[in-house]
C-alpha atoms as a PDB file:
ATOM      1  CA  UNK A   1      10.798 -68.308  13.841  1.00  0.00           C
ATOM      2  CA  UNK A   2      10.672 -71.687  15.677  1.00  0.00           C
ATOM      3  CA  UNK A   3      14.274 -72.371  16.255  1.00  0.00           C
ATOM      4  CA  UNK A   4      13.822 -75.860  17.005  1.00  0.00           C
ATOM      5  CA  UNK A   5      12.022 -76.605  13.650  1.00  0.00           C
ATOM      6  CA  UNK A   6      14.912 -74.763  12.016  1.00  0.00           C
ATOM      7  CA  UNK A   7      17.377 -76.853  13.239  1.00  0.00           C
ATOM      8  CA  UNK A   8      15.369 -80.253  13.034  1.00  0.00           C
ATOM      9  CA  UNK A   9      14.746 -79.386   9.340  1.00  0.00           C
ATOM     10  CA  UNK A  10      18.472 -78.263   9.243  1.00  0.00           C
ATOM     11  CA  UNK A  11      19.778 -81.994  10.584  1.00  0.00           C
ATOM     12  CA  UNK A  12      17.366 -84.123   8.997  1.00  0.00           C
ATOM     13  CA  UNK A  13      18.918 -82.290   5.231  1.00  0.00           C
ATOM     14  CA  UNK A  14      22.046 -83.080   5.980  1.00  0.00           C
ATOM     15  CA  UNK A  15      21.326 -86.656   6.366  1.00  0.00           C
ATOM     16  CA  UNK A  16      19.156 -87.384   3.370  1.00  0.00           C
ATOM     17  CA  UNK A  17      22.341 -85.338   1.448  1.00  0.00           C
ATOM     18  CA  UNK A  18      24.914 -87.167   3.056  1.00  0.00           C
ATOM     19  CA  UNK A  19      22.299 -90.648   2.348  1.00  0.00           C
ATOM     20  CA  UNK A  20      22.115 -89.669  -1.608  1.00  0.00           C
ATOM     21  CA  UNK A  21      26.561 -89.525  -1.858  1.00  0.00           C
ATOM     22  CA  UNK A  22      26.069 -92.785  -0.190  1.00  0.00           C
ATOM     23  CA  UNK A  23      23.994 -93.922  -3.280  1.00  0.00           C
ATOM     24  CA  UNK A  24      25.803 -91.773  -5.410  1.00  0.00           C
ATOM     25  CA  UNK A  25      29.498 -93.421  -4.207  1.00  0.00           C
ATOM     26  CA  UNK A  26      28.011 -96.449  -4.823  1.00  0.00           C
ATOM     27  CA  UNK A  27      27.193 -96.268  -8.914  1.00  0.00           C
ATOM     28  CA  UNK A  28      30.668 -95.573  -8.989  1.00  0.00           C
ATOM     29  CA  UNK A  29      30.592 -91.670  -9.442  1.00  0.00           C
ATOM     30  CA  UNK A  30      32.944 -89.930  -7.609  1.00  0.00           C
ATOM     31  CA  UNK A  31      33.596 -86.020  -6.635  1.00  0.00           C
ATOM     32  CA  UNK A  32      37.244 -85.577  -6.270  1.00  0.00           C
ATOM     33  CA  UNK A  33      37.615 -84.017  -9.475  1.00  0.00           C
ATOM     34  CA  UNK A  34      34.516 -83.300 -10.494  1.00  0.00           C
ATOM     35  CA  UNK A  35      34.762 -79.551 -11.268  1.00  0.00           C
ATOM     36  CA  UNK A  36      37.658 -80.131 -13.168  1.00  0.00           C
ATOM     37  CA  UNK A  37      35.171 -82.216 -15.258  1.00  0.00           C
ATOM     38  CA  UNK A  38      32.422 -79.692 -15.214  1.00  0.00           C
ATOM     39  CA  UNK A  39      30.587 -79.157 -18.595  1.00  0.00           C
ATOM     40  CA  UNK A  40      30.209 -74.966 -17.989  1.00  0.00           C
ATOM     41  CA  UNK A  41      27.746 -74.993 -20.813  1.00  0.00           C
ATOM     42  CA  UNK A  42      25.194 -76.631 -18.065  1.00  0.00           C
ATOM     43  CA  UNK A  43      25.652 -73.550 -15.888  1.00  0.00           C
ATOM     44  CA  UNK A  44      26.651 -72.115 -13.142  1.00  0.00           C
ATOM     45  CA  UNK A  45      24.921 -72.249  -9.880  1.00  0.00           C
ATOM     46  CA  UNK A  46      25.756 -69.606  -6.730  1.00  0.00           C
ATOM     47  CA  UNK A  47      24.872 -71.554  -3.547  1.00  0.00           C
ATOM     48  CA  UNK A  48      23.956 -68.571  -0.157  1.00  0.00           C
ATOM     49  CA  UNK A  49      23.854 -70.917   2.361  1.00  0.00           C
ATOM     50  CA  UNK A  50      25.619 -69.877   6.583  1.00  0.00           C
ATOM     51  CA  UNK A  51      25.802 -73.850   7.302  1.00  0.00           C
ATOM     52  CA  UNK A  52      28.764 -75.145   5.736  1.00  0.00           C
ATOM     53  CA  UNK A  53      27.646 -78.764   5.603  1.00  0.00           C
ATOM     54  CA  UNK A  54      24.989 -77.833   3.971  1.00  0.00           C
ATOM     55  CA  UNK A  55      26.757 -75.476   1.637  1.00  0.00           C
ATOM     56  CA  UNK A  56      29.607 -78.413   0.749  1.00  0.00           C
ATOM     57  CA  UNK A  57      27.375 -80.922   0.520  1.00  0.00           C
ATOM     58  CA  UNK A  58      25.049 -79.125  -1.944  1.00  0.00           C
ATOM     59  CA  UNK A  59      27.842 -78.274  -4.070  1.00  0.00           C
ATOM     60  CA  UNK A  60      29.452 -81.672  -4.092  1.00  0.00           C
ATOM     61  CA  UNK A  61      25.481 -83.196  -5.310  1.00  0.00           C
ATOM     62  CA  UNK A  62      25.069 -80.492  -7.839  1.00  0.00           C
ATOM     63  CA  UNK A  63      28.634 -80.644  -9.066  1.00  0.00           C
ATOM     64  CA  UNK A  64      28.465 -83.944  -9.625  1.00  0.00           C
ATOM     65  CA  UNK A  65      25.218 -83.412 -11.929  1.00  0.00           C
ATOM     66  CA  UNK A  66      26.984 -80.925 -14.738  1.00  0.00           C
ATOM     67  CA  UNK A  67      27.171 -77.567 -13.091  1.00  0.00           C
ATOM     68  CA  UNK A  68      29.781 -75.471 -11.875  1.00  0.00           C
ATOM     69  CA  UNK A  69      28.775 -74.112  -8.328  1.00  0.00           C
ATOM     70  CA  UNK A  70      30.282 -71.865  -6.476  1.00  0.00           C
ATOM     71  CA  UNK A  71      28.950 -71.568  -2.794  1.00  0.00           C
ATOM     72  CA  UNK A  72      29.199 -68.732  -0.626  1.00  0.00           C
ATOM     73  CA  UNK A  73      27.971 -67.880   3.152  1.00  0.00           C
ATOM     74  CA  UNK A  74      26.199 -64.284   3.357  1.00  0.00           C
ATOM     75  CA  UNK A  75      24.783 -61.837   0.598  1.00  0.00           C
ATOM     76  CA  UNK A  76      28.193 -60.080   1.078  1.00  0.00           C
ATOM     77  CA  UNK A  77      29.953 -62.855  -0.539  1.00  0.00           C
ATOM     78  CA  UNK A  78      27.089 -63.436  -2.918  1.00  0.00           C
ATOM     79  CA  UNK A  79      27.633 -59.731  -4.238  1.00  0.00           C
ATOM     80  CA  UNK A  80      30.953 -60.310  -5.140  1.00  0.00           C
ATOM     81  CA  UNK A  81      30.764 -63.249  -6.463  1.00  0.00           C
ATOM     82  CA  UNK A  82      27.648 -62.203  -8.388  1.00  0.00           C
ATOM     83  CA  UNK A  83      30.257 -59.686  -9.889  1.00  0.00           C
ATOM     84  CA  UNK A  84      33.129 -61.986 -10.679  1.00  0.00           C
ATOM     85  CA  UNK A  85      30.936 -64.612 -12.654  1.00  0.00           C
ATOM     86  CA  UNK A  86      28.366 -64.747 -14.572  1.00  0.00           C
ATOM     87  CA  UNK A  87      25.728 -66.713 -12.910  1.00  0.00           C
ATOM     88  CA  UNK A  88      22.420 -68.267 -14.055  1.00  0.00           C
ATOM     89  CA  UNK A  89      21.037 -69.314 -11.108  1.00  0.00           C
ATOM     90  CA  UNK A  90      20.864 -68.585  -7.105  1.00  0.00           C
ATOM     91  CA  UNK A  91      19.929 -70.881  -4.645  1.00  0.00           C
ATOM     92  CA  UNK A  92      19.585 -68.732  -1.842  1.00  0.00           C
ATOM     93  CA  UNK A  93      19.095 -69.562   2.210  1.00  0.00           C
ATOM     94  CA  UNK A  94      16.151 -67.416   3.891  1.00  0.00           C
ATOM     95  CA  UNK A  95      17.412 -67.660   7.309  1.00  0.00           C
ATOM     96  CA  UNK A  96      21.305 -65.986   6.846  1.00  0.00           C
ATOM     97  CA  UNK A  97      23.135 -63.765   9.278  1.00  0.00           C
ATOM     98  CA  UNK A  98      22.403 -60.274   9.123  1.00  0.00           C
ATOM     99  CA  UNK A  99      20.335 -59.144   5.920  1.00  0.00           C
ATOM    100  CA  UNK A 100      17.697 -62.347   5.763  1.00  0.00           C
ATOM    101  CA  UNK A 101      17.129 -63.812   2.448  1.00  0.00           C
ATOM    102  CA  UNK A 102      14.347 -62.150   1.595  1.00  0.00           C
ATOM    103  CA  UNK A 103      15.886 -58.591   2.093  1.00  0.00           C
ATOM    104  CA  UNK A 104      18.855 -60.027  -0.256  1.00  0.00           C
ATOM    105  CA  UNK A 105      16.372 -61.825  -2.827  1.00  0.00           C
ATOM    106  CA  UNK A 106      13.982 -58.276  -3.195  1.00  0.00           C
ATOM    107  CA  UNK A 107      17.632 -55.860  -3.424  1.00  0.00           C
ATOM    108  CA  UNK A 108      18.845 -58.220  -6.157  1.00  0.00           C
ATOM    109  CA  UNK A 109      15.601 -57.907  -8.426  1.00  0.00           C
ATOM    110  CA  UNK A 110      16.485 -54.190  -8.535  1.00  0.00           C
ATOM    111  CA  UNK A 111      19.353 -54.677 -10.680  1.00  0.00           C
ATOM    112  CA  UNK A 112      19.256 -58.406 -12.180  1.00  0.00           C
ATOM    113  CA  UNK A 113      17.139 -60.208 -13.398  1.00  0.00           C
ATOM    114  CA  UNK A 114      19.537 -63.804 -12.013  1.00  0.00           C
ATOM    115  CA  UNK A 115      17.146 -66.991 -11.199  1.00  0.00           C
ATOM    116  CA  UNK A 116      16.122 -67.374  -7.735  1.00  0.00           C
ATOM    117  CA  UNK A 117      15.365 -70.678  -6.437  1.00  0.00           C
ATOM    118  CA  UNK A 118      14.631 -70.002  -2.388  1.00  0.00           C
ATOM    119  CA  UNK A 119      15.472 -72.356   0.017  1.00  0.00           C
ATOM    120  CA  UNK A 120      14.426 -72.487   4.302  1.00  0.00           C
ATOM    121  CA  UNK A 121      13.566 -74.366   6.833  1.00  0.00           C
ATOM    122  CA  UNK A 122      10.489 -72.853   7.083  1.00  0.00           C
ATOM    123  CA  UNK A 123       7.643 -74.117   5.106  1.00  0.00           C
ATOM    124  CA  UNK A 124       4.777 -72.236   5.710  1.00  0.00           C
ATOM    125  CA  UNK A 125       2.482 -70.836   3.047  1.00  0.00           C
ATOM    126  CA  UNK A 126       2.611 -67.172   4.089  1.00  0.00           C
ATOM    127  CA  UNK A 127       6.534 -67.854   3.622  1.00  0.00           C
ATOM    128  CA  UNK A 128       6.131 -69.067   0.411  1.00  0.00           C
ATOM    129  CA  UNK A 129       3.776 -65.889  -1.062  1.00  0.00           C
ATOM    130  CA  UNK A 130       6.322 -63.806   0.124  1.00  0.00           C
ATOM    131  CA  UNK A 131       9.371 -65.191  -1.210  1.00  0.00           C
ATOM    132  CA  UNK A 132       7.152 -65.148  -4.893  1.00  0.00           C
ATOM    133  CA  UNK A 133       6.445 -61.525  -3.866  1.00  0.00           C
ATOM    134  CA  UNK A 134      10.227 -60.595  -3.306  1.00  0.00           C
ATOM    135  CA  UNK A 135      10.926 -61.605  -6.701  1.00  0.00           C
ATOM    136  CA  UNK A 136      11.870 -65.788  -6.392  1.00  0.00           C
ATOM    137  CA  UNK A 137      11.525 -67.832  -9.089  1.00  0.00           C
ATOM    138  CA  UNK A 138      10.521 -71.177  -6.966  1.00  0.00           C
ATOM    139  CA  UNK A 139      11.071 -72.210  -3.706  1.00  0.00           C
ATOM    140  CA  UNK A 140      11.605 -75.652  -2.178  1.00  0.00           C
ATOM    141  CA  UNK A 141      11.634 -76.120   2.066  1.00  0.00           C
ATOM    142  CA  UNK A 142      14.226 -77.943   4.164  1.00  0.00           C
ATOM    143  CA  UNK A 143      14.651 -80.761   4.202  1.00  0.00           C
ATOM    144  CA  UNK A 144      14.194 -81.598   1.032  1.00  0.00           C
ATOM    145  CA  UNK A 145      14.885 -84.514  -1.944  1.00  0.00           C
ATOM    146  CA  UNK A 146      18.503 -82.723  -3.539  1.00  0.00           C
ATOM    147  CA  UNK A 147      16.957 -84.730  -6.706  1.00  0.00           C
ATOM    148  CA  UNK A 148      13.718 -82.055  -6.493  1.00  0.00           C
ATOM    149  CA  UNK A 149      15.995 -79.287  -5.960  1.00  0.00           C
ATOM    150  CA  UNK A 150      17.744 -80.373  -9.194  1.00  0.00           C
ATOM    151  CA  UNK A 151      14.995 -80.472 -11.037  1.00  0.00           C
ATOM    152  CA  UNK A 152      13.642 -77.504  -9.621  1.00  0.00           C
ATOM    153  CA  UNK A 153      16.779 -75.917 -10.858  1.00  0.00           C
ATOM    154  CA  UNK A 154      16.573 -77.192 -14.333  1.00  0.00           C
ATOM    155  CA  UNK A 155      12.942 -75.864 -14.793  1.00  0.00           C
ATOM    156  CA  UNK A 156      13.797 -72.585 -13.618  1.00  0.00           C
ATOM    157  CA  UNK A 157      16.690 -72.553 -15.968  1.00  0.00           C
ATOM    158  CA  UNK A 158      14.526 -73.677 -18.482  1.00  0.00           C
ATOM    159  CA  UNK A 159      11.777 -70.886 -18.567  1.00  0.00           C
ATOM    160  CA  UNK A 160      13.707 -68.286 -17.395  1.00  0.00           C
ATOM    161  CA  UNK A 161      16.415 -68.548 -19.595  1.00  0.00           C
ATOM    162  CA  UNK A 162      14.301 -69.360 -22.638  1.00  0.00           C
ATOM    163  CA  UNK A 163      12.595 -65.932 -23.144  1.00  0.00           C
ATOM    164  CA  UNK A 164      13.759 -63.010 -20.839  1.00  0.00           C
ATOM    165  CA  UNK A 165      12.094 -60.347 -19.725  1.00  0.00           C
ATOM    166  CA  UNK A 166      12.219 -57.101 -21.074  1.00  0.00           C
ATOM    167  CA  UNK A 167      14.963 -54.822 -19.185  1.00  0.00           C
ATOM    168  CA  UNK A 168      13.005 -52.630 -16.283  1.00  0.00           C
ATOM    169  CA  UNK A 169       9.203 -54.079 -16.806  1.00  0.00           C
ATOM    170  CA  UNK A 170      10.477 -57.694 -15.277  1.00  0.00           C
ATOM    171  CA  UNK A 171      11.505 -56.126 -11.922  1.00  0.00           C
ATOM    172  CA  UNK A 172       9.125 -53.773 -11.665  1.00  0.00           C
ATOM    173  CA  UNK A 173       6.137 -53.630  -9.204  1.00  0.00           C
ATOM    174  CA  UNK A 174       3.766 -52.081 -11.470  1.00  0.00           C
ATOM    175  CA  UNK A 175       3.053 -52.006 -15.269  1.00  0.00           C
ATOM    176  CA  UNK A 176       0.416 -49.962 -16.991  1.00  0.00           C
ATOM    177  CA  UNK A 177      -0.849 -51.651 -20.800  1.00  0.00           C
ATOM    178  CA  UNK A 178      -3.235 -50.644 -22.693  1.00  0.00           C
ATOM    179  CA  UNK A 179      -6.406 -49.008 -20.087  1.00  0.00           C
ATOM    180  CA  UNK A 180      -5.475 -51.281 -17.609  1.00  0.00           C
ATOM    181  CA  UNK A 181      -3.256 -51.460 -14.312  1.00  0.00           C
ATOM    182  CA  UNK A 182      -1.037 -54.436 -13.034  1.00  0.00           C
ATOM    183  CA  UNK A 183      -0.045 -53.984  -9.609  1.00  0.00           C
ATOM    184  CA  UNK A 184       2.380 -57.426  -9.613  1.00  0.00           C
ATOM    185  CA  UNK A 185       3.154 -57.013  -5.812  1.00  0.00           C
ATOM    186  CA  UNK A 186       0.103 -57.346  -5.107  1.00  0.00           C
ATOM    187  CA  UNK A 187      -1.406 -59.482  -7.735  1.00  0.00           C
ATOM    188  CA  UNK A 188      -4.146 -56.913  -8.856  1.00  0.00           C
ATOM    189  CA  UNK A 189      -5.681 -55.957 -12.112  1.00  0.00           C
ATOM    190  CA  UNK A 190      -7.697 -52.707 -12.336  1.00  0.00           C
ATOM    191  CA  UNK A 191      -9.109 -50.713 -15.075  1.00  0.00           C
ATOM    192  CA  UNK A 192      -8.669 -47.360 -15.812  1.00  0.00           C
ATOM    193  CA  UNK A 193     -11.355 -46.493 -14.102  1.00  0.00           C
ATOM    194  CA  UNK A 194     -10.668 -48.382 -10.827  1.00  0.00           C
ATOM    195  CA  UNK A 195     -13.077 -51.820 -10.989  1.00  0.00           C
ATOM    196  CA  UNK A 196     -10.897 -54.467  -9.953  1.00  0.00           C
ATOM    197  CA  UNK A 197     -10.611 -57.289 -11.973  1.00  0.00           C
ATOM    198  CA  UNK A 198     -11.334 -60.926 -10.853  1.00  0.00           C
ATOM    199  CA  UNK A 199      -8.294 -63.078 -12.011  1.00  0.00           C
ATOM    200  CA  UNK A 200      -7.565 -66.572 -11.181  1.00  0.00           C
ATOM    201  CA  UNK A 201      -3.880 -67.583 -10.157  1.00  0.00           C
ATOM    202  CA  UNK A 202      -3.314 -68.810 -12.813  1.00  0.00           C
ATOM    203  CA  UNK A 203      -4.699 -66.115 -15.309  1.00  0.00           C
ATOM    204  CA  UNK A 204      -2.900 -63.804 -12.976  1.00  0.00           C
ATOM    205  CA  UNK A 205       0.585 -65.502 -13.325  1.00  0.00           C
ATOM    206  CA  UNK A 206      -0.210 -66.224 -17.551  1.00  0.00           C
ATOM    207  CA  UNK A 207      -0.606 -62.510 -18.072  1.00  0.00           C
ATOM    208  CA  UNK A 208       2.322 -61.413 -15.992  1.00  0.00           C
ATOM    209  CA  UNK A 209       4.290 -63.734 -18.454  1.00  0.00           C
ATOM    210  CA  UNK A 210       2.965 -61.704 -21.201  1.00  0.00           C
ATOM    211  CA  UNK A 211       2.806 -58.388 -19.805  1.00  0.00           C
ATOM    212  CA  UNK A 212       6.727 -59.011 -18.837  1.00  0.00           C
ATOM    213  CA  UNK A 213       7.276 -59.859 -22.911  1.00  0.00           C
ATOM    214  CA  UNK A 214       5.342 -57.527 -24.906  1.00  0.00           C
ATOM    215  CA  UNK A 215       5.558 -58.245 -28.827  1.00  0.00           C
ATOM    216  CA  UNK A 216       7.421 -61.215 -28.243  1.00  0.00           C
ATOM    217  CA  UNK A 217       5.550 -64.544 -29.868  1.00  0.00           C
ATOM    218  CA  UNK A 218       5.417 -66.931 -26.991  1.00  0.00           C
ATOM    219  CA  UNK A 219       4.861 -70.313 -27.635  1.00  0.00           C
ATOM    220  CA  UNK A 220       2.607 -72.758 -26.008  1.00  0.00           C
ATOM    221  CA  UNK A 221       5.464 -75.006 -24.998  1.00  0.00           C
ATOM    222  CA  UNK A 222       7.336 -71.855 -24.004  1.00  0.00           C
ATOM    223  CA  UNK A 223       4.065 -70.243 -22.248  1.00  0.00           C
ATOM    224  CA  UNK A 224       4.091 -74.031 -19.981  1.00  0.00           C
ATOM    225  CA  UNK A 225       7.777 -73.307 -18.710  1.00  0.00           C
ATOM    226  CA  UNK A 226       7.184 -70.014 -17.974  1.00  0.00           C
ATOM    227  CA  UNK A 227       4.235 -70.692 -15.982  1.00  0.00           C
ATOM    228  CA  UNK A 228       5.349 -73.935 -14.412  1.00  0.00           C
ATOM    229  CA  UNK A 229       6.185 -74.040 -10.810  1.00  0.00           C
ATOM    230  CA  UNK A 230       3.869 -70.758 -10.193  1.00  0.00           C
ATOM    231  CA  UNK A 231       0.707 -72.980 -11.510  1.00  0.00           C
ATOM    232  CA  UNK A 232       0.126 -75.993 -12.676  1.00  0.00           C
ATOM    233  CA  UNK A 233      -0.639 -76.612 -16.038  1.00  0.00           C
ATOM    234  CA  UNK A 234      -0.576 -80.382 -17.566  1.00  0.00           C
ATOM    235  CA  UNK A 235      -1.090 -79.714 -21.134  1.00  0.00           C
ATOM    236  CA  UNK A 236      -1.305 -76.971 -23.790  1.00  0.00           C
ATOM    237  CA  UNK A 237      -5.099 -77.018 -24.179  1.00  0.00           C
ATOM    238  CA  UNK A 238      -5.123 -75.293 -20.481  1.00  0.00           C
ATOM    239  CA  UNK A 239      -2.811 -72.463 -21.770  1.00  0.00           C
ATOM    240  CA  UNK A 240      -5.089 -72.086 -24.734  1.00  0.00           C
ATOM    241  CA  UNK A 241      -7.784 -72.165 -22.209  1.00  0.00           C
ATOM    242  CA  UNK A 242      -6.535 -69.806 -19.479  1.00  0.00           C
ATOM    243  CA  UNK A 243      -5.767 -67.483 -22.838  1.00  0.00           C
ATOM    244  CA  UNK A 244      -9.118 -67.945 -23.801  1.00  0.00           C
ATOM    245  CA  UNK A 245     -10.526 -66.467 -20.029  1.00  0.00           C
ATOM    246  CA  UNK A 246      -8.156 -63.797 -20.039  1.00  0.00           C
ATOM    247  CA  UNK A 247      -9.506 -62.206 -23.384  1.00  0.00           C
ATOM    248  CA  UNK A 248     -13.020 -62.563 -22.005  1.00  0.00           C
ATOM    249  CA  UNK A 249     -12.131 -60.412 -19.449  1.00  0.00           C
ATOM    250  CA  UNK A 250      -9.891 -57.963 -20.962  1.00  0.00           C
ATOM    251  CA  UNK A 251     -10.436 -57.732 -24.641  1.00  0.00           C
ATOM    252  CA  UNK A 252     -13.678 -55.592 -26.198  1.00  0.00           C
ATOM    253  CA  UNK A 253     -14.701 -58.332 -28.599  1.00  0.00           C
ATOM    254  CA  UNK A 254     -13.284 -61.893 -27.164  1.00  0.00           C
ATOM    255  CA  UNK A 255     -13.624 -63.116 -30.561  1.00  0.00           C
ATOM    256  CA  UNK A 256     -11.831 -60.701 -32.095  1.00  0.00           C
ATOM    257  CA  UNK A 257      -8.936 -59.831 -29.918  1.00  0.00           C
ATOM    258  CA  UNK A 258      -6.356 -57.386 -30.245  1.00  0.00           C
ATOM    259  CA  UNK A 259      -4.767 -57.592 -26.806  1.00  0.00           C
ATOM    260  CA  UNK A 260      -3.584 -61.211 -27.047  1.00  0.00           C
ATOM    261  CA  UNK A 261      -3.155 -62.663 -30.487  1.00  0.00           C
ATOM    262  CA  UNK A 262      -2.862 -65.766 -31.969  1.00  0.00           C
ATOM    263  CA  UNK A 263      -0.173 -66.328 -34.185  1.00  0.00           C
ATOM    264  CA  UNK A 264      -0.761 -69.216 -36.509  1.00  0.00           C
ATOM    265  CA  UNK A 265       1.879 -72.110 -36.081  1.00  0.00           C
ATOM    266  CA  UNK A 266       3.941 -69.484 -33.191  1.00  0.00           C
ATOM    267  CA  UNK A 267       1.396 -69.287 -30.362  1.00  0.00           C
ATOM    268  CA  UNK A 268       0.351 -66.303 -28.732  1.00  0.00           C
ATOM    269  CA  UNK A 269       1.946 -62.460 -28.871  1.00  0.00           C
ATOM    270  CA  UNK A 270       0.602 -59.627 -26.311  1.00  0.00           C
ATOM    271  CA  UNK A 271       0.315 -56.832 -28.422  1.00  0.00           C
ATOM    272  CA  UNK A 272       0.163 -53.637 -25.846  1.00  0.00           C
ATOM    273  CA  UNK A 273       3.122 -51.305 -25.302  1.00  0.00           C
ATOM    274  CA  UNK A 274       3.797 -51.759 -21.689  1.00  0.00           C
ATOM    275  CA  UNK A 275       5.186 -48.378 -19.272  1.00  0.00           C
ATOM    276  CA  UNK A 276       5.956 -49.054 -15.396  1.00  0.00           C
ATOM    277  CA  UNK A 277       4.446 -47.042 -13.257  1.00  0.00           C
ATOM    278  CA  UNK A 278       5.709 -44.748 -10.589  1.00  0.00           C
ATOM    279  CA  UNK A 279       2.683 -43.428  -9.410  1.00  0.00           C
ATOM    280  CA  UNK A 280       1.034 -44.901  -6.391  1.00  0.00           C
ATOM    281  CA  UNK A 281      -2.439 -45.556  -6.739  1.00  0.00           C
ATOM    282  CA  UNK A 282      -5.035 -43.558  -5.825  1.00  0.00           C
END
């Protein structure tokens, strides 16, 4: 870790926060008693963040959009207070004292399936793949626009919360469907016989959303919010599209497929029963 970066990213975010309560102040919104105004249908957001600026400062912008936020310093705290509310969404620090992020992020997927959103100061790609590995929903680098992380937030509560994934297969690592293999970690598809199957990102990332939602009719609207953020997809005709490459590569007879159907006026339905698998491959 460059510490220097870290803390230049960590200085420069607290300015652009404390520039957007400037703007804020000035339309007249105020955060005295904001969370006694707080609407807790919006939800409610856990902040993991060790710099208390930060951690206040996020809390104040967020509050001040609809949610109730509670903010926290370490995964210790987060744990507890991950057991005295119900939360819909983390925004969780990378760099914390003791356990990292990361570590914290890939222990919670073992038991919850709670929105991740992951935030650092460190904005290489190699850091992002890896926080997607651990089991993070999106990711956004210091410093950062708090109006992106709001509407990163939204989006994640959006998809995630719209059609959940079935308890076990959406943590786990990997899935077995029909004669094929899904290693998720490491974002590869085999057949039963072992030939590795050449999947796009975005094919990849499409039929994890179905794998994780077996006989559940997905629509295309849904299919875009589940997907967005991983891969970007404009329009429905791509998710038709992307469906459409997936069946030429995993169905017998493309044209009539029994893997991924269509449901007329619904959208789409993966038909397979889905098993995890505690094996380790061969």
């Amino acid at each position: 870790m460059n510490v220097s970066t870290d803390n230049t990213a960590i200085v420069r975010l607290r300015y652009i926060l404390l520039q957007t309560f400037a703007a804020v102040r000035d339309r007249n919104v105020y955060f005295a008693d904001m969370e006694q105004n707080v609407d807790t249908h919006v939800g409610h957001l856990l902040i993991v963040d060790d710099d208390h600026e930060i951690r206040v400062l996020l809390k104040k912008f967020l509050s001040s959009q609809g949610f109730r936020v509670t903010a926290v310093a370490d995964g210790t705290e987060m744990l507890q207070a991950l057991n005295d509310w119900k939360i819909d969404l983390v925004v969780l620090d990378l760099m914390l004292p003791g356990k990292d992020g990361l570590s914290i992020c890939r222990d919670l997927r073992k038991t919850s399936h709670v929105p991740i959103v992951m935030l650092t100061a460190m904005g290489e790609e190699n850091d992002r793949i890896r926080g997607f590995e651990g089991g993070a929903d999106d990711y956004i680098a210091k410093p950062f626009n708090p109006h992106e992380l709001l509407a990163r937030i939204k989006a994640v509560l959006r998809r995630t919360h719209m059609v959940p994934p079935v308890a076990g297969v959406g943590s786990a690592r990997v899935l077995r469907f029909d004669n094929w293999r899904m290693d998720v970690g490491l974002r590869r598809l085999t057949s039963e016989s072992g030939t590795l199957v050449d999947l796009s990102t975005a094919e990849f990332d499409l039929l994890a959303v179905f794998v994780e939602r077996p006989q559940q009719v997905l629509s295309r609207e849904q299919l875009l919010d589940l997907t967005l953020g991983k891969v970007e997809i404009p329009f429905d005709r791509k998710i038709d599209m992307q469906v459409s490459r997936l069946r030429q590569k995993l169905e017998e007879d493309s044209k009539k497929p029994t893997l991924i159907k269509t449901v007329r006026g619904g959208g789409y339905m993966f038909t397979a029963e889905v098993s995890i698998d505690e094996k380790p491959a061969a």
